[in-house]
C-alpha atoms as a PDB file:
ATOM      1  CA  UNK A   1      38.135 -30.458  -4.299  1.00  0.00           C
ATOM      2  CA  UNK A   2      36.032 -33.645  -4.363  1.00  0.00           C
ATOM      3  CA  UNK A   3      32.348 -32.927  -2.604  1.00  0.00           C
ATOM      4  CA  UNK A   4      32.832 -36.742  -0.260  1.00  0.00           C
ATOM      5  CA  UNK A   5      28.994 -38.501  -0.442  1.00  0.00           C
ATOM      6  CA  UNK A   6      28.626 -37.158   3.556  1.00  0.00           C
ATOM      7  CA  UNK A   7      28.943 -34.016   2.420  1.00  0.00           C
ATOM      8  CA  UNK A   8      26.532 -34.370  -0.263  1.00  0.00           C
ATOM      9  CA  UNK A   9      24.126 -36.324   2.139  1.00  0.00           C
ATOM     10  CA  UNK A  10      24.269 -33.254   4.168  1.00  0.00           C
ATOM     11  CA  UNK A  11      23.995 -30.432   1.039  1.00  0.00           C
ATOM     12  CA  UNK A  12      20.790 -32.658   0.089  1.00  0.00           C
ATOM     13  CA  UNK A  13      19.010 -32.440   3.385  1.00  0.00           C
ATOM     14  CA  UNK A  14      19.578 -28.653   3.767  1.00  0.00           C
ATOM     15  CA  UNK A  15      18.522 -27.957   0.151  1.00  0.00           C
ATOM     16  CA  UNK A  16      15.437 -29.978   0.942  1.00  0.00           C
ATOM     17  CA  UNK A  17      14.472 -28.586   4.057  1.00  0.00           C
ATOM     18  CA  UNK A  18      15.109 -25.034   2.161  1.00  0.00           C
ATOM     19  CA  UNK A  19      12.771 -26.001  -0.423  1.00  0.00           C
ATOM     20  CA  UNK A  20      10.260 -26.915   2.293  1.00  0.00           C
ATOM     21  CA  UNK A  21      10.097 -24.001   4.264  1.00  0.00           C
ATOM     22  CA  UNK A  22      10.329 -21.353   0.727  1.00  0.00           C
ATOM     23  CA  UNK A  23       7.710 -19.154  -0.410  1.00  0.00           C
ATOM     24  CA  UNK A  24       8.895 -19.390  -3.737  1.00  0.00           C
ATOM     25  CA  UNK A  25      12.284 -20.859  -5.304  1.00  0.00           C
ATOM     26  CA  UNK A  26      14.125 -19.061  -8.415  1.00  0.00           C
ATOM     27  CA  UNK A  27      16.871 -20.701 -10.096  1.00  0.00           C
ATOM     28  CA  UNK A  28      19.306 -18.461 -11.667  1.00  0.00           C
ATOM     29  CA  UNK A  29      22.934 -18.667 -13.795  1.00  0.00           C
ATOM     30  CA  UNK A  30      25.942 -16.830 -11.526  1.00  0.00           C
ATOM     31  CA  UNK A  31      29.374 -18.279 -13.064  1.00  0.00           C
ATOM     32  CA  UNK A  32      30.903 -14.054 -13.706  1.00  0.00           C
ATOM     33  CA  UNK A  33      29.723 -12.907 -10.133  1.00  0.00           C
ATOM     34  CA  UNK A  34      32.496 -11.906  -8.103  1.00  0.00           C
ATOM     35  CA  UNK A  35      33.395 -13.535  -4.696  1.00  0.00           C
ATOM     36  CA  UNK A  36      32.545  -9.883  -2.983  1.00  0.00           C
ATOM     37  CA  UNK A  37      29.339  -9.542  -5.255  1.00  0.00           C
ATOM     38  CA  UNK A  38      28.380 -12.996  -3.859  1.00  0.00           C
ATOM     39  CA  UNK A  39      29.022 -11.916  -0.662  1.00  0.00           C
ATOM     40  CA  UNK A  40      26.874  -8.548  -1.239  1.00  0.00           C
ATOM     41  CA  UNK A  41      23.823 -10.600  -2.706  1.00  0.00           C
ATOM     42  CA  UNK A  42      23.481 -13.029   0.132  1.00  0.00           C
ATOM     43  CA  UNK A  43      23.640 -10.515   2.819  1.00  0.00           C
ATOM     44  CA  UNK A  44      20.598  -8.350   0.864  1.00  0.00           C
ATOM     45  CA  UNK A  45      19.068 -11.602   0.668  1.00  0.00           C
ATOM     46  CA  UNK A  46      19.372 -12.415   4.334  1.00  0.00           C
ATOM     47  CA  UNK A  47      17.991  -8.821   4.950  1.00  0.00           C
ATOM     48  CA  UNK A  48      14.383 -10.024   3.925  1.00  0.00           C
ATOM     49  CA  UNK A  49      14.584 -13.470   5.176  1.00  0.00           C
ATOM     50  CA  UNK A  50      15.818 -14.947   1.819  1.00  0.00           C
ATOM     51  CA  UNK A  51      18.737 -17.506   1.137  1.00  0.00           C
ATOM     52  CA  UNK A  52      20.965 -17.877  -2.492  1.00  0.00           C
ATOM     53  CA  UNK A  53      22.399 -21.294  -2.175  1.00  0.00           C
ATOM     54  CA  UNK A  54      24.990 -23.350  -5.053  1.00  0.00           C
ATOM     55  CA  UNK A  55      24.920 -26.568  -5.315  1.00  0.00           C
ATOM     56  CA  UNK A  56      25.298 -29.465  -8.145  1.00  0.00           C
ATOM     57  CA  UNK A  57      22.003 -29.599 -10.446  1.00  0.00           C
ATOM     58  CA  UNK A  58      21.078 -33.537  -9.888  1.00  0.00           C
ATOM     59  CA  UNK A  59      21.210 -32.495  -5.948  1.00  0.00           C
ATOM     60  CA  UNK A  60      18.835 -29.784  -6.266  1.00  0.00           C
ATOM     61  CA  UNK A  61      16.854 -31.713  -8.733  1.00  0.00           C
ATOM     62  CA  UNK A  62      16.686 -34.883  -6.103  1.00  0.00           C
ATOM     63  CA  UNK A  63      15.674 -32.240  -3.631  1.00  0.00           C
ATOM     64  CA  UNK A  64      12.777 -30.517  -5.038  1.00  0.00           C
ATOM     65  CA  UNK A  65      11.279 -33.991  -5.821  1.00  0.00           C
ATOM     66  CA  UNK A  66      11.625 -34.953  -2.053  1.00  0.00           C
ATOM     67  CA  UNK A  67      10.311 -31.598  -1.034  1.00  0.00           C
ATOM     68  CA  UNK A  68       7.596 -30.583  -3.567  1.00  0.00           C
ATOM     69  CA  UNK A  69       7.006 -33.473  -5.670  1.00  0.00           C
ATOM     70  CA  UNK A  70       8.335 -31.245  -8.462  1.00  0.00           C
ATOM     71  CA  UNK A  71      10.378 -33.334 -10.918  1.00  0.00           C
ATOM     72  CA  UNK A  72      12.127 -30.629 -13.143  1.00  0.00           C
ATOM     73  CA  UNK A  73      15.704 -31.579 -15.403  1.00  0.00           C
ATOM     74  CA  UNK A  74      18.059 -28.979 -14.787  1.00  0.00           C
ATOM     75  CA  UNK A  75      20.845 -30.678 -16.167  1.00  0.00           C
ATOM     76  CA  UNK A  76      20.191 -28.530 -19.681  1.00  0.00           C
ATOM     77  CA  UNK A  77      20.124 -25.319 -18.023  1.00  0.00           C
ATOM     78  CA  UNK A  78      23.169 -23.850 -18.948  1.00  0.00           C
ATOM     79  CA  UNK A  79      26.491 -22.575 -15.801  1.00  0.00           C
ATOM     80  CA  UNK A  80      26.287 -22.781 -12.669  1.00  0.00           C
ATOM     81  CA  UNK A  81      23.058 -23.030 -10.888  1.00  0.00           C
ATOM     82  CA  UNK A  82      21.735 -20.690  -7.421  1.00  0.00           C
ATOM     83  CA  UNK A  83      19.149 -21.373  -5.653  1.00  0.00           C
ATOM     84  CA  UNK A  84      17.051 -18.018  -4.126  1.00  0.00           C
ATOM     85  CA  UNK A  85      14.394 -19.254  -1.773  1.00  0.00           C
ATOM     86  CA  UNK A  86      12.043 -16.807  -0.358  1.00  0.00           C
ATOM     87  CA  UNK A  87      11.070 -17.552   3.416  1.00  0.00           C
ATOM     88  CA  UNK A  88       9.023 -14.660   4.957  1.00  0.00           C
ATOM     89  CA  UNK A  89       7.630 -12.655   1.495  1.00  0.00           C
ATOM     90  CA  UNK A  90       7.312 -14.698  -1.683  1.00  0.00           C
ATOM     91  CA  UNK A  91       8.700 -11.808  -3.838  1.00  0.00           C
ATOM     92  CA  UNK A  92      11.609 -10.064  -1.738  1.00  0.00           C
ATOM     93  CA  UNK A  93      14.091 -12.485  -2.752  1.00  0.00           C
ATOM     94  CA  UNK A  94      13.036 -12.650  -6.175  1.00  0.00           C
ATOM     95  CA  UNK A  95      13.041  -9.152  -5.917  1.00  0.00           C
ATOM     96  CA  UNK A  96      16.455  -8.252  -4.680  1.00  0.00           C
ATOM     97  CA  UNK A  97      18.208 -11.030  -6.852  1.00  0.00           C
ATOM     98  CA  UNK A  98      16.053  -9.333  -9.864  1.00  0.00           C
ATOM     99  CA  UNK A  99      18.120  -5.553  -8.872  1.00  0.00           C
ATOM    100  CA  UNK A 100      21.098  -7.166  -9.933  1.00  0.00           C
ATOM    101  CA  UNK A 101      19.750  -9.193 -12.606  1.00  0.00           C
ATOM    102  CA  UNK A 102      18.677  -5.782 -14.213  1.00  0.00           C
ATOM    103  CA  UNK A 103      22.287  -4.153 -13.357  1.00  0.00           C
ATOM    104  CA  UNK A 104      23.186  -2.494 -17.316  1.00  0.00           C
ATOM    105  CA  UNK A 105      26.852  -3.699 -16.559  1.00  0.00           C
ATOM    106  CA  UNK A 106      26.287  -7.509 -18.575  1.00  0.00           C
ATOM    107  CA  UNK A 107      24.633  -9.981 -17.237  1.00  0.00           C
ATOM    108  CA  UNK A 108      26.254 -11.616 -13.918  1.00  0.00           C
ATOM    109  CA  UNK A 109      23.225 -13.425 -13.270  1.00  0.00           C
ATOM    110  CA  UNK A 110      20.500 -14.111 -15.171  1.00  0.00           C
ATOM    111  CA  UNK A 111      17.153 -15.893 -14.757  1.00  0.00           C
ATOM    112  CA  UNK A 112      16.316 -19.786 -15.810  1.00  0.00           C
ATOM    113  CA  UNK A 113      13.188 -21.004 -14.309  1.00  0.00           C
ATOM    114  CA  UNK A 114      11.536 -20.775 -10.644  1.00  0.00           C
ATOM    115  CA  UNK A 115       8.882 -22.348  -8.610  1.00  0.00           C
ATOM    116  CA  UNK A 116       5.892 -19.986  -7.740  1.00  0.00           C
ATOM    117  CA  UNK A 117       2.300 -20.693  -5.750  1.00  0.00           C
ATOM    118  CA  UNK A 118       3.562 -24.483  -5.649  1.00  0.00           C
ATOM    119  CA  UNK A 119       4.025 -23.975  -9.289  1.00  0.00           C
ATOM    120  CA  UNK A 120       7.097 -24.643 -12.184  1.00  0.00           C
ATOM    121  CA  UNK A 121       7.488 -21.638 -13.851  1.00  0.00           C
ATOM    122  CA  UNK A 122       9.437 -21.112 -17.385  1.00  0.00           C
ATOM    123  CA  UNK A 123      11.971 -18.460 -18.264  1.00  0.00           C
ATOM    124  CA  UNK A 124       9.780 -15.663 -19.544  1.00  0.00           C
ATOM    125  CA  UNK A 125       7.415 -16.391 -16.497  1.00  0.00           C
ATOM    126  CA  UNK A 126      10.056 -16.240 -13.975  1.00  0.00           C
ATOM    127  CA  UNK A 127      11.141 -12.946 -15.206  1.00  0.00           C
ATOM    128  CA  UNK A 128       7.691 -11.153 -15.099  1.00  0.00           C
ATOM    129  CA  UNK A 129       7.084 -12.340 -11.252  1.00  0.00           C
ATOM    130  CA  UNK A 130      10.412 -11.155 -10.138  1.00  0.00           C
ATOM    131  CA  UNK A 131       9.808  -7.796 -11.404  1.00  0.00           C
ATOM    132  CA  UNK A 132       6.679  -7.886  -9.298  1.00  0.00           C
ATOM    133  CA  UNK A 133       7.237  -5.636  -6.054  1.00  0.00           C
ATOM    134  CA  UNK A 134       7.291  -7.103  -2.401  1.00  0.00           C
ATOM    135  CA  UNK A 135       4.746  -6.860   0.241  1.00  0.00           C
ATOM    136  CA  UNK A 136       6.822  -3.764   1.773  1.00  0.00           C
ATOM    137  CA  UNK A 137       6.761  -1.924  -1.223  1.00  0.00           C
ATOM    138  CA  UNK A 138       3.298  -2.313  -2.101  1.00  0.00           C
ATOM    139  CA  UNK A 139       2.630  -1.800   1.867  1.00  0.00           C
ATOM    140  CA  UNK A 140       4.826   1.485   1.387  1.00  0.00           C
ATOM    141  CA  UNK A 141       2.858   2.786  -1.127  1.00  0.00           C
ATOM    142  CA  UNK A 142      -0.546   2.044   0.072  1.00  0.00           C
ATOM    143  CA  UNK A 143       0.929   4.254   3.332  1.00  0.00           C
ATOM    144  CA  UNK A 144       1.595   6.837   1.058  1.00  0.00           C
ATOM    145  CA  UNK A 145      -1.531   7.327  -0.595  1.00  0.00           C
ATOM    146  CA  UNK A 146      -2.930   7.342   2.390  1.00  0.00           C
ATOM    147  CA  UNK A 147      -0.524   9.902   3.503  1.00  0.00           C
ATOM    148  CA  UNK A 148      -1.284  12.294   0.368  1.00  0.00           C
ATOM    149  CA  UNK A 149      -5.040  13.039   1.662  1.00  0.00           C
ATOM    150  CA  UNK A 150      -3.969  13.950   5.452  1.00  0.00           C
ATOM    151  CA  UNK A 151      -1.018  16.074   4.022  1.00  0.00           C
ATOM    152  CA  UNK A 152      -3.641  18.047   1.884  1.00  0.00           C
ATOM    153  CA  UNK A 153      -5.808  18.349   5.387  1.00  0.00           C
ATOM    154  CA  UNK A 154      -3.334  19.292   7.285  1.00  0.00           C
ATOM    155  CA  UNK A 155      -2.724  22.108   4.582  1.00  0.00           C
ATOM    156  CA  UNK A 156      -6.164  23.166   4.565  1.00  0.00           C
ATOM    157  CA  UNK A 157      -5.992  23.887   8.565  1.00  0.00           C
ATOM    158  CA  UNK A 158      -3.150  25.472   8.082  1.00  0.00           C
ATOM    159  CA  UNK A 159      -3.987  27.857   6.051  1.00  0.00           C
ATOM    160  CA  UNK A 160      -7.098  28.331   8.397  1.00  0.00           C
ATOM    161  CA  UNK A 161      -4.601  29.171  11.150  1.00  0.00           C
ATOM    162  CA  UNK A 162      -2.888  31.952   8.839  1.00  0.00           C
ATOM    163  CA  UNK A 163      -6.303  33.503   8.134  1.00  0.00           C
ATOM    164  CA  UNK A 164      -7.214  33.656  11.219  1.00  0.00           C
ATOM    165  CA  UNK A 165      -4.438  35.028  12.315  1.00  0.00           C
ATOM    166  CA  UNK A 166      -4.246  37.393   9.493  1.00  0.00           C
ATOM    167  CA  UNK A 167      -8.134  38.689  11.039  1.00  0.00           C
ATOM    168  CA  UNK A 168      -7.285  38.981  14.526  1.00  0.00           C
ATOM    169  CA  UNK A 169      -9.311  36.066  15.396  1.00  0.00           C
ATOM    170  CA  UNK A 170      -8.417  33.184  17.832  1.00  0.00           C
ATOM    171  CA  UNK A 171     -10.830  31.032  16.899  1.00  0.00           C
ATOM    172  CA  UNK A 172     -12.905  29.703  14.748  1.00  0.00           C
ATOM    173  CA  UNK A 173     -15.702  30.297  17.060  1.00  0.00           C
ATOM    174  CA  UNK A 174     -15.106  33.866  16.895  1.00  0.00           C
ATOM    175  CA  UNK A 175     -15.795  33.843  13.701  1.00  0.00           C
ATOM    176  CA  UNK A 176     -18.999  32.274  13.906  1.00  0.00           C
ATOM    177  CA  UNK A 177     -19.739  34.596  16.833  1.00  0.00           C
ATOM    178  CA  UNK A 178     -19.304  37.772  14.504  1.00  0.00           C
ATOM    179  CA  UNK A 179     -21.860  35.866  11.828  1.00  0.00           C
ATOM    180  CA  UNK A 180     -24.276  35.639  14.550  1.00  0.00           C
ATOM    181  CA  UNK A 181     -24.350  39.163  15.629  1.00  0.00           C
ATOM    182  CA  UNK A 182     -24.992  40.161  12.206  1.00  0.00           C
ATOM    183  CA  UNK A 183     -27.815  38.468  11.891  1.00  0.00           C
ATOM    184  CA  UNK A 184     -29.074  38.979  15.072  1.00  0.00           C
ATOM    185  CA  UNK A 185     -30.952  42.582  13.981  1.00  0.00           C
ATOM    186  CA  UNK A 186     -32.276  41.043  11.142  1.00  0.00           C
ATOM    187  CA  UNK A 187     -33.719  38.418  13.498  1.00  0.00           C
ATOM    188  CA  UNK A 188     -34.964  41.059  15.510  1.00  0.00           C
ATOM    189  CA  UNK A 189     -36.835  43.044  13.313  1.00  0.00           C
ATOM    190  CA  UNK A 190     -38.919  39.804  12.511  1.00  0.00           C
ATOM    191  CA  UNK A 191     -40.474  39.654  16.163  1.00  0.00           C
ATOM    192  CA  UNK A 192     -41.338  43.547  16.183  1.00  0.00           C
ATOM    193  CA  UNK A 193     -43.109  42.684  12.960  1.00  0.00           C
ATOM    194  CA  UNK A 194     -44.608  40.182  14.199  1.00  0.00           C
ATOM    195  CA  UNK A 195     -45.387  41.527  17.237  1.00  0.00           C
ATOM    196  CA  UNK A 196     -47.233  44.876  15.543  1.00  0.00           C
ATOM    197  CA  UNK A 197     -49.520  42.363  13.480  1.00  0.00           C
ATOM    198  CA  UNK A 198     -50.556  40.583  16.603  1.00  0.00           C
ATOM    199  CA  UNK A 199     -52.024  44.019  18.012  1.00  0.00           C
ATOM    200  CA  UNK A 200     -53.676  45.159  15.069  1.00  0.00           C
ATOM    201  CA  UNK A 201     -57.713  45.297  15.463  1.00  0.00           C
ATOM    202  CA  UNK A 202     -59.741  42.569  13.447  1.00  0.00           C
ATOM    203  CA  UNK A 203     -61.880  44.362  11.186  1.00  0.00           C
ATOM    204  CA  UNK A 204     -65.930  44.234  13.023  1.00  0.00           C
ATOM    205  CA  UNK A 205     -68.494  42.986  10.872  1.00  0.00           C
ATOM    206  CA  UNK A 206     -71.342  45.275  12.433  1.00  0.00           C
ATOM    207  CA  UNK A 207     -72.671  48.384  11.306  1.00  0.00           C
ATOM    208  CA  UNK A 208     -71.755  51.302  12.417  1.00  0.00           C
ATOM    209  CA  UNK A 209     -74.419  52.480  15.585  1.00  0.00           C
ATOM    210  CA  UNK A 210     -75.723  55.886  13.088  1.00  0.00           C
ATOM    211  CA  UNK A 211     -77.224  53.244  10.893  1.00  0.00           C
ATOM    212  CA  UNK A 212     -78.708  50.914  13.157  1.00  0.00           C
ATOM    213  CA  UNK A 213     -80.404  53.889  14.457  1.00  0.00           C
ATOM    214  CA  UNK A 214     -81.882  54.766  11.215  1.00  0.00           C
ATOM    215  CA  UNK A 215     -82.880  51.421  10.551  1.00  0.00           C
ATOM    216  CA  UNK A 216     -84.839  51.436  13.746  1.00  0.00           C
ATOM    217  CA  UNK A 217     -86.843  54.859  13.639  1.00  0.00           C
ATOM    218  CA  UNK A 218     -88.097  53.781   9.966  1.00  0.00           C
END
């Protein structure tokens, strides 16, 4: 069926105002997906704010020029020609149109070029960023390395508990109760020493009265 020049008015200003609002843009080959597979991707896509859209190469390449300045020739890119534009995170489109890219079943879509950080990017380069993970993965990660520290500490008091436990003791401060009794009588027997050299007589520096006596009847 015959796309009427309305309908390609209107395909033009939605691709345009796609390419506007996008993050980034990859272009990608999809002739062997299925009509269920299609279905799949775009509803993954539309999970993380990301759109695939088809449409005829000289409309898409009219549209990135209106949107981004960008002028690009598809026209020797080889099938059919999807758009994946990435609204909210720059890579989760990428991302989840790169799962199926990577599927070991052949290729049912494959790469050609994209447009990253404003930027046209070639085959090889378009591949490498889509392999990149998103912000939520890299935000899941970071939450689980920060997660691996508290588990250990939570671990360590654990085991405290157990020991405790395993002593009789309800508390830590029991513990450090018993450590002060002990050294309380070595503490003690510091102030009686102490206290016995305070008493003790300073040695006089007189002679003794027999010999002051002497000294006087000579």
């Amino acid at each position: 069926m015959a796309v009427t020049k309305q309908q390609k008015v209107e395909i033009l200003a939605d691709l345009t105002a796609k390419f506007k609002e996008a993050k980034s843009i990859g272009f990608a080959t999809s002739d062997t997906l299925t009509v269920a597979e299609f279905g799949d991707l775009r509803n993954s896509l539309r999970e993380v704010d990301a759109t695939y859209t088809l449409a005829k190469k000289t409309l898409m390449k009219i549209a990135l020029k209106d949107a981004l300045g960008i002028d690009v020739d598809l026209s020797d890119l080889p099938g059919q020609i999807g758009a994946v534009c990435s609204n909210d995170d720059a890579m989760a489109g990428l991302g989840k149109v790169n799962d199926l890219v990577k599927k070991p079943k052949g290729a049912k879509i494959t790469w050609a070029l994209s447009i990253f950080e404003g930027e046209l990017k070639n085959l090889e380069e378009t591949k490498a960023i889509a392999g990149m993970p998103s912000r939520d993965t890299l935000l899941g990660r970071l939450v689980g390395s920060m997660q691996s520290p508290l588990s250990g500490l939570a671990r360590f008091f654990d085991a405290a508990a157990k020991e405790l436990e395993t002593q009789g003791k309800e508390t830590v401060g029991t513990l450090e109760g018993e450590a002060k009794a002990e050294q309380a009588p070595a503490a003690e027997d510091s102030k009686e020493e102490a206290k016995v050299e305070e008493k003790a007589p300073e040695a006089s520096t007189e002679a003794p009265a027999e010999e002051k006596t002497e000294e006087k009847a000579a």
